[in-house]
Structures are given as structure tokens and as C-alpha cells.
C-alpha atoms as a PDB file:
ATOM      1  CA  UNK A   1       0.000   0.000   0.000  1.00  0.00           C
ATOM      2  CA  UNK A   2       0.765   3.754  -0.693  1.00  0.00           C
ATOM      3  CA  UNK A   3       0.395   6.378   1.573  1.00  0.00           C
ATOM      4  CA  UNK A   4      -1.735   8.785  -0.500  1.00  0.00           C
ATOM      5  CA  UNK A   5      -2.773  11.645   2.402  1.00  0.00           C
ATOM      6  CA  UNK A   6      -0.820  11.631   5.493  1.00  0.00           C
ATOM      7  CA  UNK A   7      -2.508  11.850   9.322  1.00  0.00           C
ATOM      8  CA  UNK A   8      -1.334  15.884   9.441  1.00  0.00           C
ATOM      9  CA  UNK A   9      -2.928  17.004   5.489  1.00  0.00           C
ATOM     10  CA  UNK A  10      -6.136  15.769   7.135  1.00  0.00           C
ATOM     11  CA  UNK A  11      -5.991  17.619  10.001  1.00  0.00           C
ATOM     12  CA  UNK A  12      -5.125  20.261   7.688  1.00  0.00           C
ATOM     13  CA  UNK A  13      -8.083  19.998   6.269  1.00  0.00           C
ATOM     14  CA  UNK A  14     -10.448  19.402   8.744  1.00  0.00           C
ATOM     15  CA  UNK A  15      -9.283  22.605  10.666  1.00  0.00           C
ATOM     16  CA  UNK A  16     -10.364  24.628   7.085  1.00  0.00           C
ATOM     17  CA  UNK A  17     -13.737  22.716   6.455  1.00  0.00           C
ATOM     18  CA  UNK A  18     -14.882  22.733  10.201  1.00  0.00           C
ATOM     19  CA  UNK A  19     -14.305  27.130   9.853  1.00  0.00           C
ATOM     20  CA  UNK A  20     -16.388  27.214   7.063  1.00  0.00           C
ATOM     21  CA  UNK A  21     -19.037  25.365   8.390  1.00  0.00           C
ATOM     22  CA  UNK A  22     -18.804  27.170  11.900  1.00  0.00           C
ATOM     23  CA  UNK A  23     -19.273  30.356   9.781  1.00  0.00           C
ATOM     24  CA  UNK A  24     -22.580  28.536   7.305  1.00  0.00           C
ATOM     25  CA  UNK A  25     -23.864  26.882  10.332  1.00  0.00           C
ATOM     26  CA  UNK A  26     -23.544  29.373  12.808  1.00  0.00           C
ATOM     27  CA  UNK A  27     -27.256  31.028  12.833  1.00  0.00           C
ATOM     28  CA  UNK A  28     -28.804  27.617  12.697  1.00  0.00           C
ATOM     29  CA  UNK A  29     -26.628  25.122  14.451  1.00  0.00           C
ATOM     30  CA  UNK A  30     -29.900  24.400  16.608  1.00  0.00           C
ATOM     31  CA  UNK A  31     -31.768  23.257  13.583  1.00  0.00           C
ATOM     32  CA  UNK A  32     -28.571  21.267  12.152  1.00  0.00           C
ATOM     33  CA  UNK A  33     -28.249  17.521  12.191  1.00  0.00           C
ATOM     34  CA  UNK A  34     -24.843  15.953  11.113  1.00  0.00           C
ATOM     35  CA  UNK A  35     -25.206  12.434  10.923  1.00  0.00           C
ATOM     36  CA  UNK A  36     -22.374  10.070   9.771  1.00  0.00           C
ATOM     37  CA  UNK A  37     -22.591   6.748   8.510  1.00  0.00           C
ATOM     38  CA  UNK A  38     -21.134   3.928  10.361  1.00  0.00           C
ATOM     39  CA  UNK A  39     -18.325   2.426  10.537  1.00  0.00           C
ATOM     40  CA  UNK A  40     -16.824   4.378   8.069  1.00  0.00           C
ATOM     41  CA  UNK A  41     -17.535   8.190   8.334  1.00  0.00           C
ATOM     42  CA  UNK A  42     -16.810   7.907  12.207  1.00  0.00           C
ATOM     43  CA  UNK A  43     -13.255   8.879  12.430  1.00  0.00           C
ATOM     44  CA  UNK A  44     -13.763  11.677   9.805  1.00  0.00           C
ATOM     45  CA  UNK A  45     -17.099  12.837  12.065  1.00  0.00           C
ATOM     46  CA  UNK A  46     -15.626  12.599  15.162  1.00  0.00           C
ATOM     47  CA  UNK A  47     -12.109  14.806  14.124  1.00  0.00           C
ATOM     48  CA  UNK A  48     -14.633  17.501  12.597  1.00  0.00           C
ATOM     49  CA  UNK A  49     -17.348  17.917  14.888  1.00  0.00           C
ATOM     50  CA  UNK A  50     -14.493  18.449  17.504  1.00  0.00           C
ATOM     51  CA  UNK A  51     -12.566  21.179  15.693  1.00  0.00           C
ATOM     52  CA  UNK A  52     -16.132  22.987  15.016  1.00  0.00           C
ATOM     53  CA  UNK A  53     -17.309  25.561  17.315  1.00  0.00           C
ATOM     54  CA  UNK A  54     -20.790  25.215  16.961  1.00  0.00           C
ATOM     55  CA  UNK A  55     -22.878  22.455  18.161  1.00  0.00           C
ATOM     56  CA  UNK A  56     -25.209  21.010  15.970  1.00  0.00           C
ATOM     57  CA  UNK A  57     -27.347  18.200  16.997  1.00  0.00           C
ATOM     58  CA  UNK A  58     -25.654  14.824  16.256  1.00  0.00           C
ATOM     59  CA  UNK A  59     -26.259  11.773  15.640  1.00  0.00           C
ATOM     60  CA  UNK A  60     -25.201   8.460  13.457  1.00  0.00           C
ATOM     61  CA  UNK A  61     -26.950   5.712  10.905  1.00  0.00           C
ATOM     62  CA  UNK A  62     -25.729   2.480   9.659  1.00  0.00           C
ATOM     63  CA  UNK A  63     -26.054   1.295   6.030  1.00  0.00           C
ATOM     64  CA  UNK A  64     -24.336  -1.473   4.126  1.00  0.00           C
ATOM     65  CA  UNK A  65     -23.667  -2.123  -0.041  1.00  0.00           C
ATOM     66  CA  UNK A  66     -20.074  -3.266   0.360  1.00  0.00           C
ATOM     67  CA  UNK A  67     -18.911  -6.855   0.321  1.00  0.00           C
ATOM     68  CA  UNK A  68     -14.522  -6.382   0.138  1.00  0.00           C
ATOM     69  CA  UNK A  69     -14.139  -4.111  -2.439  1.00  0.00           C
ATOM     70  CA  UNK A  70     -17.386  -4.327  -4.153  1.00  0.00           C
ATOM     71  CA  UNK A  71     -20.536  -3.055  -4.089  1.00  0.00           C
ATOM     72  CA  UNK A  72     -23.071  -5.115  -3.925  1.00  0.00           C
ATOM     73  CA  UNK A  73     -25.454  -2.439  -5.461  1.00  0.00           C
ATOM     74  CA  UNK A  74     -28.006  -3.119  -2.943  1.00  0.00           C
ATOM     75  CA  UNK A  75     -28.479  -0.611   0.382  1.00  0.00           C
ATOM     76  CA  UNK A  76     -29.439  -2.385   3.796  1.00  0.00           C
ATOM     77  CA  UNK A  77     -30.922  -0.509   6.513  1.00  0.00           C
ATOM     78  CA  UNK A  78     -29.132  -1.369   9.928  1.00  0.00           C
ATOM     79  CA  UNK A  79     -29.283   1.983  11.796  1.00  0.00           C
ATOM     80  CA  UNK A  80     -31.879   4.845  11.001  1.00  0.00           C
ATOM     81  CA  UNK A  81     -31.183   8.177  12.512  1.00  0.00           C
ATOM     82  CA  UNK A  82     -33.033   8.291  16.043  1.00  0.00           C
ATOM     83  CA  UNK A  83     -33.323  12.196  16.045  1.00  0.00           C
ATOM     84  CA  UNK A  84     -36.776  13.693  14.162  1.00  0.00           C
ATOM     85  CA  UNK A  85     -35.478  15.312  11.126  1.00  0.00           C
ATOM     86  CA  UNK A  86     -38.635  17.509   9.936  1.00  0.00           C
ATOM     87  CA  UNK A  87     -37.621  21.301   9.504  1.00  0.00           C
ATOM     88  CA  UNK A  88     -33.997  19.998  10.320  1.00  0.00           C
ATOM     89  CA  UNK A  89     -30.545  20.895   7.590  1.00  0.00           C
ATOM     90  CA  UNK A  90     -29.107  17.720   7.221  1.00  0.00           C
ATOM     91  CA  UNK A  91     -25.568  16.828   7.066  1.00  0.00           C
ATOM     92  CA  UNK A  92     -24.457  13.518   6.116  1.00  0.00           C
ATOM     93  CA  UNK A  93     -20.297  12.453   6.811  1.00  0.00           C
ATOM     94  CA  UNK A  94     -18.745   9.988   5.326  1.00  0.00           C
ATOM     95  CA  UNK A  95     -15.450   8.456   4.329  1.00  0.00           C
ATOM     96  CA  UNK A  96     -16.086   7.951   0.500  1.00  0.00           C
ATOM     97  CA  UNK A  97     -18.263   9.270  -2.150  1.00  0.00           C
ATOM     98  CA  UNK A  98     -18.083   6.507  -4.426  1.00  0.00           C
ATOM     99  CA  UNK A  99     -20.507   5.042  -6.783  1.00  0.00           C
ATOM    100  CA  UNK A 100     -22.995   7.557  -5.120  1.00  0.00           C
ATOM    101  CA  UNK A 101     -25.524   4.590  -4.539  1.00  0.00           C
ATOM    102  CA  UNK A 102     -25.225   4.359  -1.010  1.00  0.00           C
ATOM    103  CA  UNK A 103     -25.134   8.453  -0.167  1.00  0.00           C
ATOM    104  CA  UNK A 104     -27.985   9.261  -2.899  1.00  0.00           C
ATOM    105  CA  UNK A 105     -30.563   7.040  -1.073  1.00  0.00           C
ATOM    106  CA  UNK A 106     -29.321   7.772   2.457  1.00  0.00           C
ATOM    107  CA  UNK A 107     -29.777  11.744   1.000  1.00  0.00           C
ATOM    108  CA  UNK A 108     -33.601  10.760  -0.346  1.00  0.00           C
ATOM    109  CA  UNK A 109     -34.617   9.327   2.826  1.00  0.00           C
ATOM    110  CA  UNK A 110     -33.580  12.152   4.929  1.00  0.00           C
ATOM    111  CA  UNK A 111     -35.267  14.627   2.560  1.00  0.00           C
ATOM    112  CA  UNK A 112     -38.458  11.498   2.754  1.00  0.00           C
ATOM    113  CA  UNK A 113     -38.143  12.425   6.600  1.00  0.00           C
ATOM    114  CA  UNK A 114     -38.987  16.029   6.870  1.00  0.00           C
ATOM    115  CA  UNK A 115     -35.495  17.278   6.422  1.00  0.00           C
ATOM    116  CA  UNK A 116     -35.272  21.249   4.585  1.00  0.00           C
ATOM    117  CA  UNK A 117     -32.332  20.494   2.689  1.00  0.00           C
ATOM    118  CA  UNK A 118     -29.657  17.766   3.468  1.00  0.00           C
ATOM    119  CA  UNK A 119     -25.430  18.296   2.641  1.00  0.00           C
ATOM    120  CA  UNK A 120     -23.089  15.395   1.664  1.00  0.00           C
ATOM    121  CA  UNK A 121     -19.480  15.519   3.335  1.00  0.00           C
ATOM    122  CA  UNK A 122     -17.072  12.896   2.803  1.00  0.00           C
ATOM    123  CA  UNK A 123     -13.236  12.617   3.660  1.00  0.00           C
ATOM    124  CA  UNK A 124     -12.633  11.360  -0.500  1.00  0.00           C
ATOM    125  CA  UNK A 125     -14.708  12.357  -3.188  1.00  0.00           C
ATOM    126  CA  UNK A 126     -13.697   9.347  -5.812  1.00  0.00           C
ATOM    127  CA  UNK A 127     -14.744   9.618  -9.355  1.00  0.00           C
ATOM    128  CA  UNK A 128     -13.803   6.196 -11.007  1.00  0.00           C
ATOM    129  CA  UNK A 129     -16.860   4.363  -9.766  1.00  0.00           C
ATOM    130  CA  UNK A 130     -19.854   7.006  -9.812  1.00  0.00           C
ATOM    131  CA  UNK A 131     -22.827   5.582 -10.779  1.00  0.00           C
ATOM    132  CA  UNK A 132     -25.023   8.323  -9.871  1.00  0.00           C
ATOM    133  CA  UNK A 133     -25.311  12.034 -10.814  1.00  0.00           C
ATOM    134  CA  UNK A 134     -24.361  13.531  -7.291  1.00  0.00           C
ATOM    135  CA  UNK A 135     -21.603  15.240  -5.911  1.00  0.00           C
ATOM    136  CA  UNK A 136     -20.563  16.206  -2.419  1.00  0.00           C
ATOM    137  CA  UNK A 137     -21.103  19.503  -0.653  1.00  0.00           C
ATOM    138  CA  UNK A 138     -17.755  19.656   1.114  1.00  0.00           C
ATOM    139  CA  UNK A 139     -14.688  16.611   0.688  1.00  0.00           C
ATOM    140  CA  UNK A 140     -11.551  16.378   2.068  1.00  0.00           C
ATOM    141  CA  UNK A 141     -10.016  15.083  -0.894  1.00  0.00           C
ATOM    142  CA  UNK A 142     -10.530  14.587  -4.806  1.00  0.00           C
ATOM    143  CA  UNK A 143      -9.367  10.869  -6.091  1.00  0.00           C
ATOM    144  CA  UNK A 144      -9.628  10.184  -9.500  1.00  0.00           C
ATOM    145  CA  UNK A 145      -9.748   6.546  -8.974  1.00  0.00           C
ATOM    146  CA  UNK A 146      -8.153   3.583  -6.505  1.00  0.00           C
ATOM    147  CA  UNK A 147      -8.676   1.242  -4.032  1.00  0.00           C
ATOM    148  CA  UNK A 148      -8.331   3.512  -0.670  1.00  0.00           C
ATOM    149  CA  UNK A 149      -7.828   2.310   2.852  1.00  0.00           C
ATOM    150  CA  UNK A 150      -7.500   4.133   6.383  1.00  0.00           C
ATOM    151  CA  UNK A 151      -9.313   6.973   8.222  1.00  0.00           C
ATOM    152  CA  UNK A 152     -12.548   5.050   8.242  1.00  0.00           C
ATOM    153  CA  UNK A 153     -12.429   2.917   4.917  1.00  0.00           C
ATOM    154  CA  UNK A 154     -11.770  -0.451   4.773  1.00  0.00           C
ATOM    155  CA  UNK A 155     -10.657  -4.295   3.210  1.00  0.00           C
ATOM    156  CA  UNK A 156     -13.076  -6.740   4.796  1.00  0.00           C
ATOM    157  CA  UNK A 157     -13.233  -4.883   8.139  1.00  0.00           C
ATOM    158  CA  UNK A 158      -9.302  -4.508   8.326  1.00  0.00           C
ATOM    159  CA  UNK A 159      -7.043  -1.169   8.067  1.00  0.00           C
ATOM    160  CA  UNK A 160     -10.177   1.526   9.102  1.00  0.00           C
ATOM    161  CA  UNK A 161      -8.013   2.643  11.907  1.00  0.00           C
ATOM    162  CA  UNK A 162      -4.932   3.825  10.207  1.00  0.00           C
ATOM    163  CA  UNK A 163      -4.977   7.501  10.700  1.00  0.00           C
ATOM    164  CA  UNK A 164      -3.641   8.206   6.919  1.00  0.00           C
ATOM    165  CA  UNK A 165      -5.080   7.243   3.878  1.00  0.00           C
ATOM    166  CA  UNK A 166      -3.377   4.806   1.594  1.00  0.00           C
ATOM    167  CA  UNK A 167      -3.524   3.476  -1.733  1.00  0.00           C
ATOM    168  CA  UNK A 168      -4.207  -0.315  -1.702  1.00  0.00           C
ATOM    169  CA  UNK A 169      -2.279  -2.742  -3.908  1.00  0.00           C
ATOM    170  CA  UNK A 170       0.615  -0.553  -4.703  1.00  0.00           C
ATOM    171  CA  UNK A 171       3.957  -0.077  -2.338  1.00  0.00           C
END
């Protein structure tokens, strides 16, 4: 593997994006949900909701379409969000905007819920695999394509706690 972002260009970044949203948030943090998706957007939520000043209400959801490195084109429900969501600006964090599958539904059922508008932020916004016509609010990082690993994502469960992201398959 490859290191492609060190642990110190994500802080980095994380310092920048959580300013700007302190600054778009900050008349409305009361009526703000950020929700990440589990496992993956954790680490990514948990770094950026710490640097932020405001305090938006917060809260987490669990979805799978990944078997390895595959989709498996199919969303399962595990975890819906446990906060009401009507008249509420949505925020949803993840680690990877991928084929858009997984983030486009999650997006339609918030909106299905009540939600006034809902944001997509994600550590990588990758291109290769992008099934669907939707692109993220606010991203770390741009990847044209790649098999990436740390800072949330995964193989099979393994390497989501590296604090870097890396390139799998290459050295």
C-alpha cells in the first residue's frame, strides 16, 4: 500500500472545512443535524465535529452495499437516525463518495423524513466508480480513482483505523 494523504494534510483539512461550516452553520446550528454513517464516516465525524465551534445536533446511521471491495449495489438498513429530522438541515459524513448509490438514497430518505435540505461531506470524493449524478457539498479530498484504505475505509473490516489514507495494492 501507498500512503496517498498523510494523518497531518487531514488535520489540515479538517481545521479549514470545520471554519467554514462554523461560519454557514452558525445562525442555525440548533436546527442542524450531522449524521455520519457507520463504521466508516466515524473517524472523519468525530475529528470535525471536535474542531467545530458550533454544536449542531448529532447523531449516526448504519447502512451497508459493500462486500470487500465491491458493491453489492443493494443498500441495507441497519441503523436509522433516532433524532426527528422535519424542519432539520441535514448533514451527512462519510469516508467515501463513491458510486454515489449508497449516499444518494441515504440523502432521499432524509429529505423522505422532513429534512429542509440535506449536505453530503465525505473525507474522499472518488470519481472512477460514480454511478449516480451527485456530488458532495464539502470533501476532504478529490481521487480520481483507486482502491483507498484508512481513516474510516476499509478491506473486509481490516485497516479503518490507520490515521492516513493509503492506496491499496501498490507499495
Amino acid at each position: 500500500m501507498r500512503l496517498l494523504f498523510a494523518e497531518e494534510e487531514i488535520e489540515e483539512r479538517i481545521e479549514k472545512l470545520a471554519r467554514l461550516l462554523d461560519e454557514k452553520l452558525k445562525d442555525k446550528q440548533d436546527k442542524t443535524v450531522m449524521l455520519y454513517i457507520e463504521k466508516g464516516g466515524k473517524p472523519f465525524f468525530e475529528k470535525l465535529t471536535q474542531k467545530m465551534k458550533i454544536q449542531p445536533i448529532k447523531d449516526s446511521i448504519r447502512v451497508k452495499s459493500y462486500s470487500g471491495d465491491k458493491s453489492t449495489g443493494k443498500i441495507e438498513w441497519i441503523k436509522k437516525p433516532s433524532v426527528d429530522l422535519k424542519g432539520k438541515h441535514c448533514i451527512i459524513v462519510d469516508d467515501i463518495l463513491d458510486t454515489g448509490r449508497t449516499i444518494k438514497e441515504v440523502k432521499n430518505y432524509m429529505l423522505s423524513k422532513g429534512a429542509t435540505a440535506c449536505e453530503i461531506c465525505v473525507a474522499v470524493n472518488k470519481h472512477e466508480r460514480r454511478e449516480e449524478e451527485i456530488e458532495p457539498d464539502y470533501y476532504l479530498f478529490d481521487l480520481d480513482k483507486g482502491f483507498i484504505i484508512g481513516f474510516g475505509m476499509d478491506y473486509n473490516e481490516k485497516y479503518r483505523e490507520l490515521p492516513a489514507i493509503y492506496l491499496m495494492g501498490e507499495s
